[in-house]
PDB file of N, CA and C in Angstrom:
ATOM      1  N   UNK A   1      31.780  25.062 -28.615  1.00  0.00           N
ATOM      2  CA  UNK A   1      32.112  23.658 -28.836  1.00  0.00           C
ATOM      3  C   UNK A   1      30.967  22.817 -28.276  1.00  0.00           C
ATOM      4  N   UNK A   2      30.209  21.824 -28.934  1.00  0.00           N
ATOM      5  CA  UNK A   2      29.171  20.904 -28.642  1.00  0.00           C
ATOM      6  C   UNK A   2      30.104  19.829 -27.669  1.00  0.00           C
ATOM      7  N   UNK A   3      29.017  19.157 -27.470  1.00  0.00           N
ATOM      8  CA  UNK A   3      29.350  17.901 -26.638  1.00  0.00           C
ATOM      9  C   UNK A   3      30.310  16.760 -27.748  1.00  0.00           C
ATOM     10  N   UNK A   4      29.231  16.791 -28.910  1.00  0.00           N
ATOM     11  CA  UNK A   4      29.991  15.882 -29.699  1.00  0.00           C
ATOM     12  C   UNK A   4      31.282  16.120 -30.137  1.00  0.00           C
ATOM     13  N   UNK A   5      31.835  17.655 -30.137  1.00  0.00           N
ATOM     14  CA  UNK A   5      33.372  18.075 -30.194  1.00  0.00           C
ATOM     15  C   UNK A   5      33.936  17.492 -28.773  1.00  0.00           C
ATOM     16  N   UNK A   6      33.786  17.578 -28.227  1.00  0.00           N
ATOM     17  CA  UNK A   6      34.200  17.297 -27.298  1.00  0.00           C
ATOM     18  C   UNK A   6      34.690  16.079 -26.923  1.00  0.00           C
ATOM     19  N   UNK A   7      33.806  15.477 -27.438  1.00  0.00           N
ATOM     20  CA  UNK A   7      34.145  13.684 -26.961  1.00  0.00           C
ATOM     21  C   UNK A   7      35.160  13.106 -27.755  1.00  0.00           C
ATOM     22  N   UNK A   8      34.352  13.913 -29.469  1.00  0.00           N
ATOM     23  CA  UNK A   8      35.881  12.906 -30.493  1.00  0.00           C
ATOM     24  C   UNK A   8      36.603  13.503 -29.911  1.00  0.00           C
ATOM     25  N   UNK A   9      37.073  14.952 -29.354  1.00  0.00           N
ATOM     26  CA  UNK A   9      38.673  15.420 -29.545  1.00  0.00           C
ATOM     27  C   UNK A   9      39.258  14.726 -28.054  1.00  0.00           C
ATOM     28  N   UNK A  10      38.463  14.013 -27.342  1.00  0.00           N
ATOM     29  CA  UNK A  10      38.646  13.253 -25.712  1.00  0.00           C
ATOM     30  C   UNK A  10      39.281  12.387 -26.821  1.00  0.00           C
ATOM     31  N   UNK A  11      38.528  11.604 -27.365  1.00  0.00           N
ATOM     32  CA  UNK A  11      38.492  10.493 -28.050  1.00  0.00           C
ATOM     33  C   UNK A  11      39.621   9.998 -28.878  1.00  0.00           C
ATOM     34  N   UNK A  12      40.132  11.054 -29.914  1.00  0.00           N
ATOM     35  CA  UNK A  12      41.342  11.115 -30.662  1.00  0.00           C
ATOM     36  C   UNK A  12      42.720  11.520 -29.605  1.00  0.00           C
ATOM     37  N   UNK A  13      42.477  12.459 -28.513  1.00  0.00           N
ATOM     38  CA  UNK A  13      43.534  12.711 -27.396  1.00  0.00           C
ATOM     39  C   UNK A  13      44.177  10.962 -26.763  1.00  0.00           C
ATOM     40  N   UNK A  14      42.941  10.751 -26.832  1.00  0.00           N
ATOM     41  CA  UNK A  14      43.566   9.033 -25.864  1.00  0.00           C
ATOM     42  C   UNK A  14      43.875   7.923 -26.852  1.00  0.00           C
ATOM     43  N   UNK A  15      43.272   7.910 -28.012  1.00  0.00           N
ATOM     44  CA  UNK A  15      43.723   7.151 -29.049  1.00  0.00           C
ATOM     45  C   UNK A  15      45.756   7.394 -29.299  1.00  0.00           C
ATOM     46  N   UNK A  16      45.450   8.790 -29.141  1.00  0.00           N
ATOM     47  CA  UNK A  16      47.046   9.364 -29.754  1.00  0.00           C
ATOM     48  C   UNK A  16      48.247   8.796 -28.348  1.00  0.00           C
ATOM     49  N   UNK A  17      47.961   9.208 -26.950  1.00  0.00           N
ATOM     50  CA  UNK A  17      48.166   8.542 -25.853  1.00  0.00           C
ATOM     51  C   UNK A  17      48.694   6.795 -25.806  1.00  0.00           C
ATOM     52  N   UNK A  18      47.810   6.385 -26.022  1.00  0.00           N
ATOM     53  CA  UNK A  18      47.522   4.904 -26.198  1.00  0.00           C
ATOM     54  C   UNK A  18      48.810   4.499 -27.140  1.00  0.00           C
ATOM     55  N   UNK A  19      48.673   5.179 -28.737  1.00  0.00           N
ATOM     56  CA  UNK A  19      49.663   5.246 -30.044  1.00  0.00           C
ATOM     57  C   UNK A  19      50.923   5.468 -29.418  1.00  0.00           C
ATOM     58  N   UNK A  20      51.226   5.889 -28.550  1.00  0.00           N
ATOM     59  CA  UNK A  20      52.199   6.759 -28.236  1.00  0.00           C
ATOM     60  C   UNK A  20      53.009   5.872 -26.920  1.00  0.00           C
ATOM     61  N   UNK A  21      52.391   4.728 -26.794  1.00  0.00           N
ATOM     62  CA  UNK A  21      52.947   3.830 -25.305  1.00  0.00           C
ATOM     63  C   UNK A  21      52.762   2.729 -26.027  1.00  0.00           C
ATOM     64  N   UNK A  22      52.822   2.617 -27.298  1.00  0.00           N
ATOM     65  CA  UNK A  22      52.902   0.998 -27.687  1.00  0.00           C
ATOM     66  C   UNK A  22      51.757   0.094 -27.664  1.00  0.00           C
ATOM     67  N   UNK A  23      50.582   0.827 -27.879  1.00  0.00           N
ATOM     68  CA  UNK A  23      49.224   0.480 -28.156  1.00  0.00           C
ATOM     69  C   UNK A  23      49.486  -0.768 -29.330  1.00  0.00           C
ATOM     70  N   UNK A  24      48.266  -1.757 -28.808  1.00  0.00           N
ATOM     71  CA  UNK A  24      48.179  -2.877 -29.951  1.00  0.00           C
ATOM     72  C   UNK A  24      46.136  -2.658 -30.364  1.00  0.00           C
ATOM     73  N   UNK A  25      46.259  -2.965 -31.639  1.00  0.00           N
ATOM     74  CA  UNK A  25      45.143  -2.139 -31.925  1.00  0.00           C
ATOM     75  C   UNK A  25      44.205  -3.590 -32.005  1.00  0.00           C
ATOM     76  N   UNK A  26      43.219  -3.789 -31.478  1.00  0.00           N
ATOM     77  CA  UNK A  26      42.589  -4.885 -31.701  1.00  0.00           C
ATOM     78  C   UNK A  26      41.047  -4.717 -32.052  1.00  0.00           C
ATOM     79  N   UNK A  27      41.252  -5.660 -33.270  1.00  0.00           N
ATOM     80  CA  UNK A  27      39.854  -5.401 -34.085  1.00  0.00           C
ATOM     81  C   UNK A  27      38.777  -6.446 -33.409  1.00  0.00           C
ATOM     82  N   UNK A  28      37.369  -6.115 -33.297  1.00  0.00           N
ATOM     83  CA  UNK A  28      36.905  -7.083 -32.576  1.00  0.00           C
ATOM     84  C   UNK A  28      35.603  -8.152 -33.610  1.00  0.00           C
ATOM     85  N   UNK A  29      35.691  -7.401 -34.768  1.00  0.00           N
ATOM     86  CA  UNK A  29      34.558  -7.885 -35.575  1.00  0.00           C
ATOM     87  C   UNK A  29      35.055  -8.845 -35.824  1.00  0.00           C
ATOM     88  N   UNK A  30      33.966  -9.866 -36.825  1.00  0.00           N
ATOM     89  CA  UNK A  30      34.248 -11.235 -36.586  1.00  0.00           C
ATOM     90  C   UNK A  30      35.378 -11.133 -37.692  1.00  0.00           C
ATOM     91  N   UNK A  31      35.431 -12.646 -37.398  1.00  0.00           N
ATOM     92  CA  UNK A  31      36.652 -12.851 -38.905  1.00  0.00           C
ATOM     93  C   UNK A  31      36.343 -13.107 -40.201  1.00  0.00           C
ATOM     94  N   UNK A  32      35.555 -13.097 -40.500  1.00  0.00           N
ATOM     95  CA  UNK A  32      35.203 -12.311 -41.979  1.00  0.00           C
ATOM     96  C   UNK A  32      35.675 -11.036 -42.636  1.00  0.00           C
ATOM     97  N   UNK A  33      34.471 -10.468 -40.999  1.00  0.00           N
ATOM     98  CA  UNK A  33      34.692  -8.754 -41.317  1.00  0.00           C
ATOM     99  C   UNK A  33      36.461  -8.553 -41.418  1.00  0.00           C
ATOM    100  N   UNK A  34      37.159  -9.047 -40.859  1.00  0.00           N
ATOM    101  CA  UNK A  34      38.319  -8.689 -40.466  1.00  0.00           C
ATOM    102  C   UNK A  34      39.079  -8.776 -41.996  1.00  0.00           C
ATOM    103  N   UNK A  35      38.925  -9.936 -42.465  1.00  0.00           N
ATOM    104  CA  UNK A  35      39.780 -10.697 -43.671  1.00  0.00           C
ATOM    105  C   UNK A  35      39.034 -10.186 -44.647  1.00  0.00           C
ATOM    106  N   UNK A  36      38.100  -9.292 -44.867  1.00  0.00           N
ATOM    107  CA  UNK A  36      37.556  -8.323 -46.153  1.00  0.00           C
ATOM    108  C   UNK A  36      38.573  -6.845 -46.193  1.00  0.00           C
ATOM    109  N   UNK A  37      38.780  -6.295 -44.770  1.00  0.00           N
ATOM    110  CA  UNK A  37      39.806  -5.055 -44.517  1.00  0.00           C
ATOM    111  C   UNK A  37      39.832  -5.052 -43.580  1.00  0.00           C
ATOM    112  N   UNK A  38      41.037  -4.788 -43.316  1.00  0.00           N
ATOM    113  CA  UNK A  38      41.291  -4.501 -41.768  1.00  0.00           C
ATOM    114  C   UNK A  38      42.531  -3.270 -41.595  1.00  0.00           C
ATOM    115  N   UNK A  39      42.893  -2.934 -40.418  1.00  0.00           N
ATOM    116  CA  UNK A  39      44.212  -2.307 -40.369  1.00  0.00           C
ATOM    117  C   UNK A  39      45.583  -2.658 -40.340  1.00  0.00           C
ATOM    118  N   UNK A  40      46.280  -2.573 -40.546  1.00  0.00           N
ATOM    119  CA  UNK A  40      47.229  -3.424 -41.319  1.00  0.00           C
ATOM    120  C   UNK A  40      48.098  -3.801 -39.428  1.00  0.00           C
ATOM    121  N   UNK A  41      48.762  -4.332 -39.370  1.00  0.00           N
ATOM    122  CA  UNK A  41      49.129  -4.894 -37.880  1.00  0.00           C
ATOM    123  C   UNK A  41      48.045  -5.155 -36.938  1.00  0.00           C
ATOM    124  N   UNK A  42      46.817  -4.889 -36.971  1.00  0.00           N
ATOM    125  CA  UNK A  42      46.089  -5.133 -36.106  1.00  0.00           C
ATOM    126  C   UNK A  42      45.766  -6.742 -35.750  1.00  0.00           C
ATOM    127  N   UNK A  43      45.084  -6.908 -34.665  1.00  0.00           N
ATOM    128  CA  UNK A  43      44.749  -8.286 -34.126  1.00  0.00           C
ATOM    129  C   UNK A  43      43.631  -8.637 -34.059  1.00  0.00           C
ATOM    130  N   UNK A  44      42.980  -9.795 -34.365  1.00  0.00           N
ATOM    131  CA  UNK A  44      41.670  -9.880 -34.867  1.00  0.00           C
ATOM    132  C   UNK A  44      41.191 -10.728 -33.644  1.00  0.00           C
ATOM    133  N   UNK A  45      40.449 -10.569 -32.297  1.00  0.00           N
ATOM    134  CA  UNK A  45      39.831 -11.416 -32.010  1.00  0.00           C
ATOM    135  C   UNK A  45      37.895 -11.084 -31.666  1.00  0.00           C
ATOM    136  N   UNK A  46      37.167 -11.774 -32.461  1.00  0.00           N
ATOM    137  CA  UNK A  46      35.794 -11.208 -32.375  1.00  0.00           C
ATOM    138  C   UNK A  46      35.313 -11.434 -30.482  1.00  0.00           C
ATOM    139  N   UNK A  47      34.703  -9.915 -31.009  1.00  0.00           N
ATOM    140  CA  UNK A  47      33.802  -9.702 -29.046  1.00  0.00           C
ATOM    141  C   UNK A  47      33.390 -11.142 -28.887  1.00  0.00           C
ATOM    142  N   UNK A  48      32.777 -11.707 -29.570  1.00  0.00           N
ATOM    143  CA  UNK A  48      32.037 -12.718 -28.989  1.00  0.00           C
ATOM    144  C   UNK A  48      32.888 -13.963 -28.069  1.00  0.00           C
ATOM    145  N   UNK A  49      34.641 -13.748 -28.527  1.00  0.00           N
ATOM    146  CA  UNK A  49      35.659 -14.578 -28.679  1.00  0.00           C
ATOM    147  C   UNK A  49      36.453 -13.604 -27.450  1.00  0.00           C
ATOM    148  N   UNK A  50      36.036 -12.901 -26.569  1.00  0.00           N
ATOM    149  CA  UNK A  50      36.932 -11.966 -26.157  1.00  0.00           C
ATOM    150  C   UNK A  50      37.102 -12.942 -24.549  1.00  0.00           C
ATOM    151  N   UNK A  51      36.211 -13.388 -24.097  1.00  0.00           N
ATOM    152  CA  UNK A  51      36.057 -14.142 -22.879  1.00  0.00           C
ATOM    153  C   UNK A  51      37.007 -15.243 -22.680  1.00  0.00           C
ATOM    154  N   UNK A  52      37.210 -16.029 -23.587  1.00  0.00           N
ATOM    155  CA  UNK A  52      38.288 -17.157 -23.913  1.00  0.00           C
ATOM    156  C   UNK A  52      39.867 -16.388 -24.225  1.00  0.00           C
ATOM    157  N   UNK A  53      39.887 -15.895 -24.475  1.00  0.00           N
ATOM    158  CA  UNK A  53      41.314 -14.569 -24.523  1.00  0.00           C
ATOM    159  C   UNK A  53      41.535 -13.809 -23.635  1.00  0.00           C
ATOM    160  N   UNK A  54      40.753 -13.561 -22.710  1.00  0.00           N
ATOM    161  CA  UNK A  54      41.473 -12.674 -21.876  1.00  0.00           C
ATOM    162  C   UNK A  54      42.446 -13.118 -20.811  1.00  0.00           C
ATOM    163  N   UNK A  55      43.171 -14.015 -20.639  1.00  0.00           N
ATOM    164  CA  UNK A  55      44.023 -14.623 -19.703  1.00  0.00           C
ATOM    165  C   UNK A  55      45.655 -13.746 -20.477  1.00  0.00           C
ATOM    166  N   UNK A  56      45.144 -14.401 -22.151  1.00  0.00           N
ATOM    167  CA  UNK A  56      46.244 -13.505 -23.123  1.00  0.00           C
ATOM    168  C   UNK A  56      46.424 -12.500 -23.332  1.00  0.00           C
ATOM    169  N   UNK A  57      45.640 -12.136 -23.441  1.00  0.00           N
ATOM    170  CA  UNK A  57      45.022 -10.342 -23.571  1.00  0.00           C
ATOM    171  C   UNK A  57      46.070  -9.537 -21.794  1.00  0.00           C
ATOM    172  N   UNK A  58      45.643 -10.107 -20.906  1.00  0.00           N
ATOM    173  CA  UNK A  58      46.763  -9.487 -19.645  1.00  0.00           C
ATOM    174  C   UNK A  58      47.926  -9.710 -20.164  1.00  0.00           C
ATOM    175  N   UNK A  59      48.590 -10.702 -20.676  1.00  0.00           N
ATOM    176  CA  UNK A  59      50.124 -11.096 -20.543  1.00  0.00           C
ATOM    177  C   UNK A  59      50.463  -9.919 -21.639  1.00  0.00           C
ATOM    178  N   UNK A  60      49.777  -9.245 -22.678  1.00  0.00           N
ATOM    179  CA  UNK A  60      50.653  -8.654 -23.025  1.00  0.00           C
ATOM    180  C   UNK A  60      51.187  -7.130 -22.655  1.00  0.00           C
ATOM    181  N   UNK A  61      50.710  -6.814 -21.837  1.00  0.00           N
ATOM    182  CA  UNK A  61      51.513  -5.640 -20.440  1.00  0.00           C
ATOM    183  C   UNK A  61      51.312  -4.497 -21.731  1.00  0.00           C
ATOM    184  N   UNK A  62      50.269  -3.919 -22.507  1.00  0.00           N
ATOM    185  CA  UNK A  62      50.172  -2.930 -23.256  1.00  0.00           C
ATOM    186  C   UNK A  62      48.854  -2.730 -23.284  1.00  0.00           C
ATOM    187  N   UNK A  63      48.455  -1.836 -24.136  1.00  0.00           N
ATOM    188  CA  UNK A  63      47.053  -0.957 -23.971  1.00  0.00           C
ATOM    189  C   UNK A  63      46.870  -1.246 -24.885  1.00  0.00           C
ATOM    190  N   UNK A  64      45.126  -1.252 -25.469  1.00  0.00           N
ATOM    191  CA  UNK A  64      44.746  -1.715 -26.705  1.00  0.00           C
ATOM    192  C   UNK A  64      43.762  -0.150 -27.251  1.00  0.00           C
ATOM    193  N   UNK A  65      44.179  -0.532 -28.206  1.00  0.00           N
ATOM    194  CA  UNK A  65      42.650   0.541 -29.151  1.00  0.00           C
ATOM    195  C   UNK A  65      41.914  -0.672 -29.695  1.00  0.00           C
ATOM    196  N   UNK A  66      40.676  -0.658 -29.261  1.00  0.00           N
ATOM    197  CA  UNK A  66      39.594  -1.219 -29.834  1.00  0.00           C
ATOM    198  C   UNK A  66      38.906  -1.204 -31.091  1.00  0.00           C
ATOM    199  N   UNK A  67      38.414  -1.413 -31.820  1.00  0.00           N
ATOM    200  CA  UNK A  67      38.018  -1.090 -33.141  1.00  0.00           C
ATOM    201  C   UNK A  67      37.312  -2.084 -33.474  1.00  0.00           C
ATOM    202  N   UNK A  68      35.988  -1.524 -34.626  1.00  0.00           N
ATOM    203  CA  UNK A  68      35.176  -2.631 -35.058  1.00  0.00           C
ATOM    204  C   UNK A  68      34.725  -2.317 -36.215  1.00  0.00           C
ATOM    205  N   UNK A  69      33.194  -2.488 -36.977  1.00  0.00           N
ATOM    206  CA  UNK A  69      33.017  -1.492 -38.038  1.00  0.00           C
ATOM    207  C   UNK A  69      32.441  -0.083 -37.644  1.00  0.00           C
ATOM    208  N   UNK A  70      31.526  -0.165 -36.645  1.00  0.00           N
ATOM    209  CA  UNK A  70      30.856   1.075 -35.825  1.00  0.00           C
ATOM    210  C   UNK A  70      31.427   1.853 -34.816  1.00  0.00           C
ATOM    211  N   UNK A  71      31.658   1.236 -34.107  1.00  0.00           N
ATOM    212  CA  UNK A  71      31.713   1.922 -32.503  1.00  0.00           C
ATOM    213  C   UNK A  71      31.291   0.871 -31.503  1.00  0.00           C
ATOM    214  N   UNK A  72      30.597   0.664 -31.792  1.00  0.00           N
ATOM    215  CA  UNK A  72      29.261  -0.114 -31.230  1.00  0.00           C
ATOM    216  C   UNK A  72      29.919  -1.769 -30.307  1.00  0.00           C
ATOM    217  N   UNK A  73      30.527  -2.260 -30.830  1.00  0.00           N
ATOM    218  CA  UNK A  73      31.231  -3.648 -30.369  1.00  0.00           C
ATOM    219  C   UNK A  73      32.398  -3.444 -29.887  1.00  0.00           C
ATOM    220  N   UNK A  74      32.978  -2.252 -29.820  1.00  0.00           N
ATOM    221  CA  UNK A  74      34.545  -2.012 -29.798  1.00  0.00           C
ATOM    222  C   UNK A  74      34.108  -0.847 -28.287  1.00  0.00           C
ATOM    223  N   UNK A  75      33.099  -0.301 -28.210  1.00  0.00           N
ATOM    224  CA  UNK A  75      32.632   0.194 -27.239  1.00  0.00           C
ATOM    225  C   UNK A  75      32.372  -1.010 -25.866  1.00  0.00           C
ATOM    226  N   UNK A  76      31.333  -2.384 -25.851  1.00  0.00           N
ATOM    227  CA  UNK A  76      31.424  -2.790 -25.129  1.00  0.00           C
ATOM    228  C   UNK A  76      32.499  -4.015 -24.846  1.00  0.00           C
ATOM    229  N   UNK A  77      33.397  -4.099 -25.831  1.00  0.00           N
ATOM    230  CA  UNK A  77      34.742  -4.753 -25.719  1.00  0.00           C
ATOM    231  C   UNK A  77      35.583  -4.009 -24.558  1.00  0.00           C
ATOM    232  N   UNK A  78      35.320  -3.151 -24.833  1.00  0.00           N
ATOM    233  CA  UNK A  78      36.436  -1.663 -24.397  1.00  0.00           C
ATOM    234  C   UNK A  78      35.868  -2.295 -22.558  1.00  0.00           C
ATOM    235  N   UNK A  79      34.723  -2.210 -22.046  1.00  0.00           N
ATOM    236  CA  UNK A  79      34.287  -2.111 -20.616  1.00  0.00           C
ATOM    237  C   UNK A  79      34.315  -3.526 -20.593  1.00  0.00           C
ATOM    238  N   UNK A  80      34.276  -4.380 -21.156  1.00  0.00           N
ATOM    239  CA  UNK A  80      34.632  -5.883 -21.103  1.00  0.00           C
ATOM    240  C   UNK A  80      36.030  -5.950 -20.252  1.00  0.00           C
ATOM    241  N   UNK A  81      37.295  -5.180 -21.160  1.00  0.00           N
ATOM    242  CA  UNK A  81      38.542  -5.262 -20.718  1.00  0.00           C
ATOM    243  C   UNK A  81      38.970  -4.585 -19.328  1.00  0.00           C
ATOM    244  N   UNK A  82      38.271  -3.105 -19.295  1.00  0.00           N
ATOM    245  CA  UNK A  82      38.314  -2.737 -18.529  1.00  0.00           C
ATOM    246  C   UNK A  82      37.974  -3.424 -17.117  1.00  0.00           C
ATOM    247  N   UNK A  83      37.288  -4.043 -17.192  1.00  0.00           N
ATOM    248  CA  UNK A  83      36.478  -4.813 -15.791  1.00  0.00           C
ATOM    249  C   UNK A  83      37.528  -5.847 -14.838  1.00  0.00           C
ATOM    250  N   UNK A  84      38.298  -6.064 -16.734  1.00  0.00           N
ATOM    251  CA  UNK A  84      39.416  -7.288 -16.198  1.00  0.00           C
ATOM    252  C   UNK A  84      40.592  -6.882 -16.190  1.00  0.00           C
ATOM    253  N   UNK A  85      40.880  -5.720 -15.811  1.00  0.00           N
ATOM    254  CA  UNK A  85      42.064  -4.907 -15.100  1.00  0.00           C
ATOM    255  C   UNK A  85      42.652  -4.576 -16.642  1.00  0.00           C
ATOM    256  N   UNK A  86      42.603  -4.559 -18.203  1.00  0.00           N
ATOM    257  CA  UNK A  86      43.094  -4.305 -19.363  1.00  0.00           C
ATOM    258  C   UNK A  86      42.823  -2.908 -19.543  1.00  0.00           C
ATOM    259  N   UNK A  87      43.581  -2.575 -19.809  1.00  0.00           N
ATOM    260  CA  UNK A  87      43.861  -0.847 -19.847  1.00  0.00           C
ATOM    261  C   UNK A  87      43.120  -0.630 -21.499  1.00  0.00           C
ATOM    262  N   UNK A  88      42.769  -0.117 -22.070  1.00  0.00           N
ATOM    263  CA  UNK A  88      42.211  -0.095 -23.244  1.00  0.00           C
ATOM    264  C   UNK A  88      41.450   1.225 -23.508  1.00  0.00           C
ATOM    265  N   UNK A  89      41.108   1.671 -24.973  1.00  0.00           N
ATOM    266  CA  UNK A  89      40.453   2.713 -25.200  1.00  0.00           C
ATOM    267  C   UNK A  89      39.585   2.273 -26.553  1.00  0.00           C
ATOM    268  N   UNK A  90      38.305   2.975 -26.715  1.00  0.00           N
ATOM    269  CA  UNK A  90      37.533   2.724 -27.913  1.00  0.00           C
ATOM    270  C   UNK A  90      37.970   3.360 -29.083  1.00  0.00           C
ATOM    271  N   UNK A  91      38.045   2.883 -30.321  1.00  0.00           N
ATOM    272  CA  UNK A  91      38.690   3.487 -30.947  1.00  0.00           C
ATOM    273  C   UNK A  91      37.753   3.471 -32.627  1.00  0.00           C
ATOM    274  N   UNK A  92      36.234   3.333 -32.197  1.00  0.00           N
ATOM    275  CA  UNK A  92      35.701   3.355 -32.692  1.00  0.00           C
ATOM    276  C   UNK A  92      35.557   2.366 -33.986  1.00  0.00           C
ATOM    277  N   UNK A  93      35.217   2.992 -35.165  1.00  0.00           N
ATOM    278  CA  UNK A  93      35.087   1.945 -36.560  1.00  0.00           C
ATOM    279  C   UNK A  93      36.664   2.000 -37.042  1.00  0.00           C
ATOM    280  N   UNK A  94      36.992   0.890 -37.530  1.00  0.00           N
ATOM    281  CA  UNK A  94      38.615   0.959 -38.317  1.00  0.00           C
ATOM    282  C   UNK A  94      38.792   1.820 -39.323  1.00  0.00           C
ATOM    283  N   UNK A  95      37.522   2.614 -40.017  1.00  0.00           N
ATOM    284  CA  UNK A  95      37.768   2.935 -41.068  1.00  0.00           C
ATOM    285  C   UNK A  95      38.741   4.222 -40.732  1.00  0.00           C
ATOM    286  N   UNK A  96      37.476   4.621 -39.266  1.00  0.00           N
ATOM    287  CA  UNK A  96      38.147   5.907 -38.917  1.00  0.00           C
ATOM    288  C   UNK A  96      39.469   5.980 -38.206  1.00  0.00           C
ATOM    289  N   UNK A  97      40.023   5.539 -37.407  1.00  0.00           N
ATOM    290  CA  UNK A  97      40.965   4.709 -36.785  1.00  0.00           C
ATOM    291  C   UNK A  97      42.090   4.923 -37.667  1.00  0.00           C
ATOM    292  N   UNK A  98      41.893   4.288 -38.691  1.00  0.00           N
ATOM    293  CA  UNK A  98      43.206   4.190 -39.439  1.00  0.00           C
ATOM    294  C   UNK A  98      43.604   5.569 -40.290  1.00  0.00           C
ATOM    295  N   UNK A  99      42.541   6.218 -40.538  1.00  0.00           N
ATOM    296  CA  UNK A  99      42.862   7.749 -40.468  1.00  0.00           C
ATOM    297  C   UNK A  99      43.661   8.367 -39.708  1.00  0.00           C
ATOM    298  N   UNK A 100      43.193   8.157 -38.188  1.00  0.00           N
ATOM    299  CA  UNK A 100      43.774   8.880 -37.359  1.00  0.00           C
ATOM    300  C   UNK A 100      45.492   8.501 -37.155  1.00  0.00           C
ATOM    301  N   UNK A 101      45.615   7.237 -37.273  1.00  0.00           N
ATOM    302  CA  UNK A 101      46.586   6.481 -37.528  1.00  0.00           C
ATOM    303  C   UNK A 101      47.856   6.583 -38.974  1.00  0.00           C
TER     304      UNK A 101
END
């Protein structure tokens, strides 16, 4: 098993975790990206928009899966939340996400 096995199957383990305690899945790309496709219940607020939300983002006492089109924004969303006591996991691009989902 490589490293890269390793991480998605970390990766999909805590996604499923997360799914499994009432995870709210929050997309972070902007709102464009969002309103072209998105995952269907998900919550749209763009990274750039994440600083002004996070007061809301605590009140709702649940864990988030992150998601974006890459990885890439939903990755430093993810340590954004984390910093501010938000329990959260990366959950990579939506496309894949909603697969797993």
């Amino acid at each position: 098993m490589g490293l890269l096995d390793f991480m998605f199957r970390r990766q999909r383990r805590d996604i499923m975790d997360f799914k499994s305690r009432g995870a709210i899945i929050l997309d972070v790309r902007s709102k464009k990206e969002y309103k072209e496709n998105h995952i269907l219940g998900s919550e749209n607020i763009p990274a750039s928009d994440l600083q002004q939300h996070i007061k809301k983002l605590k009140t709702t006492q649940k864990p988030f899966i992150v998601c974006c089109a890459s990885g890439v924004r939903s990755a430093k969303a993810v340590k954004y939340l984390l910093i501010n006591g938000i329990e959260a996991t990366n959950g990579g691009s939506y496309q894949n996400l909603q697969k797993l989902l």
